[in-house]
Protein backbone atom coordinates (compact mmCIF):
# COMPACT_ATOMS: atom_id res chain seq x y z
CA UNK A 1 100.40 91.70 107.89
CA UNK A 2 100.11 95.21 108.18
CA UNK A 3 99.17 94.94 111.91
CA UNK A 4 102.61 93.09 112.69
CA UNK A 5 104.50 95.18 110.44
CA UNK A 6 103.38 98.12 112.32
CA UNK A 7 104.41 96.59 115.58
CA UNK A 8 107.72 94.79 114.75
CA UNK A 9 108.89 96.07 111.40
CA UNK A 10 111.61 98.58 110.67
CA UNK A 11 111.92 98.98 106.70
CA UNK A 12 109.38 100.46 104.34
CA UNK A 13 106.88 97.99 102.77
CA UNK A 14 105.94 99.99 99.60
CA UNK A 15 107.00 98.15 96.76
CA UNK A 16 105.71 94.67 99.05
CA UNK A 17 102.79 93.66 97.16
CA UNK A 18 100.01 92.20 98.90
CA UNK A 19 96.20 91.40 97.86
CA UNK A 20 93.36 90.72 100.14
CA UNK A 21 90.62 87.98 100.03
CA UNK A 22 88.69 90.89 98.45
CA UNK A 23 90.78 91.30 95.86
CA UNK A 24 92.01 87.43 95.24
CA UNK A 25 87.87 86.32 95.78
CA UNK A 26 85.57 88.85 94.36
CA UNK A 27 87.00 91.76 92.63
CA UNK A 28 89.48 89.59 90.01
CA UNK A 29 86.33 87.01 89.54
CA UNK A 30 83.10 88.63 89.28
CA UNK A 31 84.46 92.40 88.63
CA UNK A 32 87.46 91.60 86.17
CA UNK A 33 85.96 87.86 85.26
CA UNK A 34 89.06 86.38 85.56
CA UNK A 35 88.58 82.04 86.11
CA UNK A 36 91.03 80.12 88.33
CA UNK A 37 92.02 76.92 86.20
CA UNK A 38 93.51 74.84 88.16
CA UNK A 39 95.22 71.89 85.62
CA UNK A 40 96.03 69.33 87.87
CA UNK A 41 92.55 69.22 88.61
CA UNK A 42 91.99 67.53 85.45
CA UNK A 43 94.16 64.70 85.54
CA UNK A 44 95.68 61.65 87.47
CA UNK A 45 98.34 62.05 90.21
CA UNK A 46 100.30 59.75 91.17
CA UNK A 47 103.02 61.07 93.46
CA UNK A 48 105.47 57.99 92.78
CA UNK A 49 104.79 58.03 88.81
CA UNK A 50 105.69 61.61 89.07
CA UNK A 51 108.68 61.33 91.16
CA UNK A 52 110.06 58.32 88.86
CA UNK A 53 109.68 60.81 86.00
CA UNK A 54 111.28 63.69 87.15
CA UNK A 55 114.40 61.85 88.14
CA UNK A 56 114.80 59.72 85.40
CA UNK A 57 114.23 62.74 82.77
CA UNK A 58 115.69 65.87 84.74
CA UNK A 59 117.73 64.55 87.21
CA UNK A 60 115.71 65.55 90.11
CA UNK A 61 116.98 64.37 93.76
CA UNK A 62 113.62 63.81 95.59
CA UNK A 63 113.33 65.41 99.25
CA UNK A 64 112.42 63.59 102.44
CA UNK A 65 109.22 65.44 103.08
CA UNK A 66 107.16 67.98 100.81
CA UNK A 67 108.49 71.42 100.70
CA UNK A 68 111.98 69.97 102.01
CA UNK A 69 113.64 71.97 99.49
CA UNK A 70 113.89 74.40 101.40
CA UNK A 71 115.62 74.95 104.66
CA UNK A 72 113.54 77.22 106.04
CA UNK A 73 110.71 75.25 105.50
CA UNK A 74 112.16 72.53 106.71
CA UNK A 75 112.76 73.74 109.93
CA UNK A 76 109.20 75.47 110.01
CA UNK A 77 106.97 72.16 109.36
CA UNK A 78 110.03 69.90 111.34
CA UNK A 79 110.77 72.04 114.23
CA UNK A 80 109.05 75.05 114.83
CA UNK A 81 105.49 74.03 114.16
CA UNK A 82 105.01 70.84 115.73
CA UNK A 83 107.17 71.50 118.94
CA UNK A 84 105.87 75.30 119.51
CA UNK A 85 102.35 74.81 118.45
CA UNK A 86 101.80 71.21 118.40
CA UNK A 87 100.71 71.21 114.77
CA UNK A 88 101.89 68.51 112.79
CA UNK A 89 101.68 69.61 108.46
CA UNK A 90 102.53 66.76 107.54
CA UNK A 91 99.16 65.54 108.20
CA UNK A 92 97.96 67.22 105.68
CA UNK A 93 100.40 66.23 102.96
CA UNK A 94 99.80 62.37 104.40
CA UNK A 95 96.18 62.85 103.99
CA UNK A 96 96.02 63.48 100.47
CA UNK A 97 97.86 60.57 99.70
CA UNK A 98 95.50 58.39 101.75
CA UNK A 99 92.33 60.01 100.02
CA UNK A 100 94.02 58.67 96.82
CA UNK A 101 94.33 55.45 98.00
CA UNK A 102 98.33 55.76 97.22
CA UNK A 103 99.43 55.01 101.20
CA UNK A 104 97.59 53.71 103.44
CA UNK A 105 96.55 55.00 107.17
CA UNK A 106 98.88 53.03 108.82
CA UNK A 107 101.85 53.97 106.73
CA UNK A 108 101.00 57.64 107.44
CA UNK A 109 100.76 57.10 110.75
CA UNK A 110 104.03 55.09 111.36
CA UNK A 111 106.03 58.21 109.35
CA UNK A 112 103.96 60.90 111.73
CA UNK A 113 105.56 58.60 114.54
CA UNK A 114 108.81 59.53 113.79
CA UNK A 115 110.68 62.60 112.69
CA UNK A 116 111.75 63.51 109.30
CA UNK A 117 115.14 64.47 109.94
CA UNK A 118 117.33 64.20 113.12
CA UNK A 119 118.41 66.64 115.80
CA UNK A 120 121.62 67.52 114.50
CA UNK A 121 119.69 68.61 110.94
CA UNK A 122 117.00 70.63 113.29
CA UNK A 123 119.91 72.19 115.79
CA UNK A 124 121.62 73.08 112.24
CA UNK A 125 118.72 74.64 111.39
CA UNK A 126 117.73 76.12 113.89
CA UNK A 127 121.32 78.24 113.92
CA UNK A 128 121.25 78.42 110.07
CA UNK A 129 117.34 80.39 110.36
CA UNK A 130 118.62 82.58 113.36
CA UNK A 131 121.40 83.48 111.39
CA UNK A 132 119.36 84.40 108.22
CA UNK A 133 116.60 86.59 110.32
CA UNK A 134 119.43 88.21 111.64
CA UNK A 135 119.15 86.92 115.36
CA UNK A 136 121.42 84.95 117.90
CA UNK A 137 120.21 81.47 118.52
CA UNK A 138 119.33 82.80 121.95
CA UNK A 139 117.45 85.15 121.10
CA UNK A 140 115.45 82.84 118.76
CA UNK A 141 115.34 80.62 121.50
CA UNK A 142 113.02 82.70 123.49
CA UNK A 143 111.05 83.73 120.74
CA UNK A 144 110.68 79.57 120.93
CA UNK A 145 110.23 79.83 124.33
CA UNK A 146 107.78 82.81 124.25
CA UNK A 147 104.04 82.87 124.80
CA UNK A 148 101.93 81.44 121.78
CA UNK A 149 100.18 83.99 119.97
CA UNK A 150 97.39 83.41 117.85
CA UNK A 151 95.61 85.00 114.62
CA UNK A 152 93.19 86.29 117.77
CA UNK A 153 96.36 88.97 118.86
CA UNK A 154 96.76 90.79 115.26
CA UNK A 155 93.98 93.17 114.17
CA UNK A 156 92.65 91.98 110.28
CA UNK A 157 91.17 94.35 107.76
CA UNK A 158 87.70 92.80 109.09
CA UNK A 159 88.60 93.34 112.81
């Protein structure tokens, strides 16, 4: 982060707070002895019992897609990662729920077919994210256009 900031950034990062693997992986753990618990760990998820209960108790509208909540992540796992990099997240999410045996392979497969939301959403989008990183559509257009760069082109703390 610091790399990129250093390149492309124009305000002051000081109050940003950041933490390395160092920090997150050996110093709070084996220096400060402080345990990661993570609770849902520990018992049964079932996405659909889950959803049922949050709407029927708190009113909870339920999203197309994880992390649909927001727009800007929306348009990151919709539009900008699979059509710039060819990376597809919602793999991931899919995956889980086949390892749980609550879909099954072929279900995940016909939703990865298709997308999530339509072209007018993603051209919204699009405009709405340009407009909030303070760009012109064109201009994020040929960011979208520009060469891929990988985690190869920024220097790490262990580069």
């Amino acid at each position: 982060m610091n790399d990129i900031h250093r390149r492309f950034g124009t305000v002051s990062l000081k109050t940003f707070p950041t933490a390395d693997i160092f920090k997150y992986k050996l110093y709070y753990r084996y220096i400060k002895g402080i345990k990661v618990v993570r609770p849902l760990d520990y018992v049964p998820y079932i996405k659909e019992d889950v959803i049922h209960l949050l709407t029927e108790h708190f009113g909870w509208q339920k999203y197309v897609q994880k992390h649909h909540e927001s727009r800007f992540t929306r348009f990151v796992e919709c539009f900008w990662l699979p059509r710039k990099f060819g990376f597809e997240r919602r793999k991931a999410h899919l995956s889980s729920l086949i390892l749980t045996n609550q879909m099954t392979r072929e279900e995940a497969l016909k939703r990865i077919a298709t997308p999530e939301i339509s072209e007018q959403e993603m051209k919204d989008d699009f405009e709405y994210v340009a407009k909030k990183l303070d760009l012109t559509t064109a201009q994020l257009q040929e960011l979208f256009d520009g060469k891929n760069k990988s985690f190869a082109n920024i220097k790490t703390t262990c580069s």
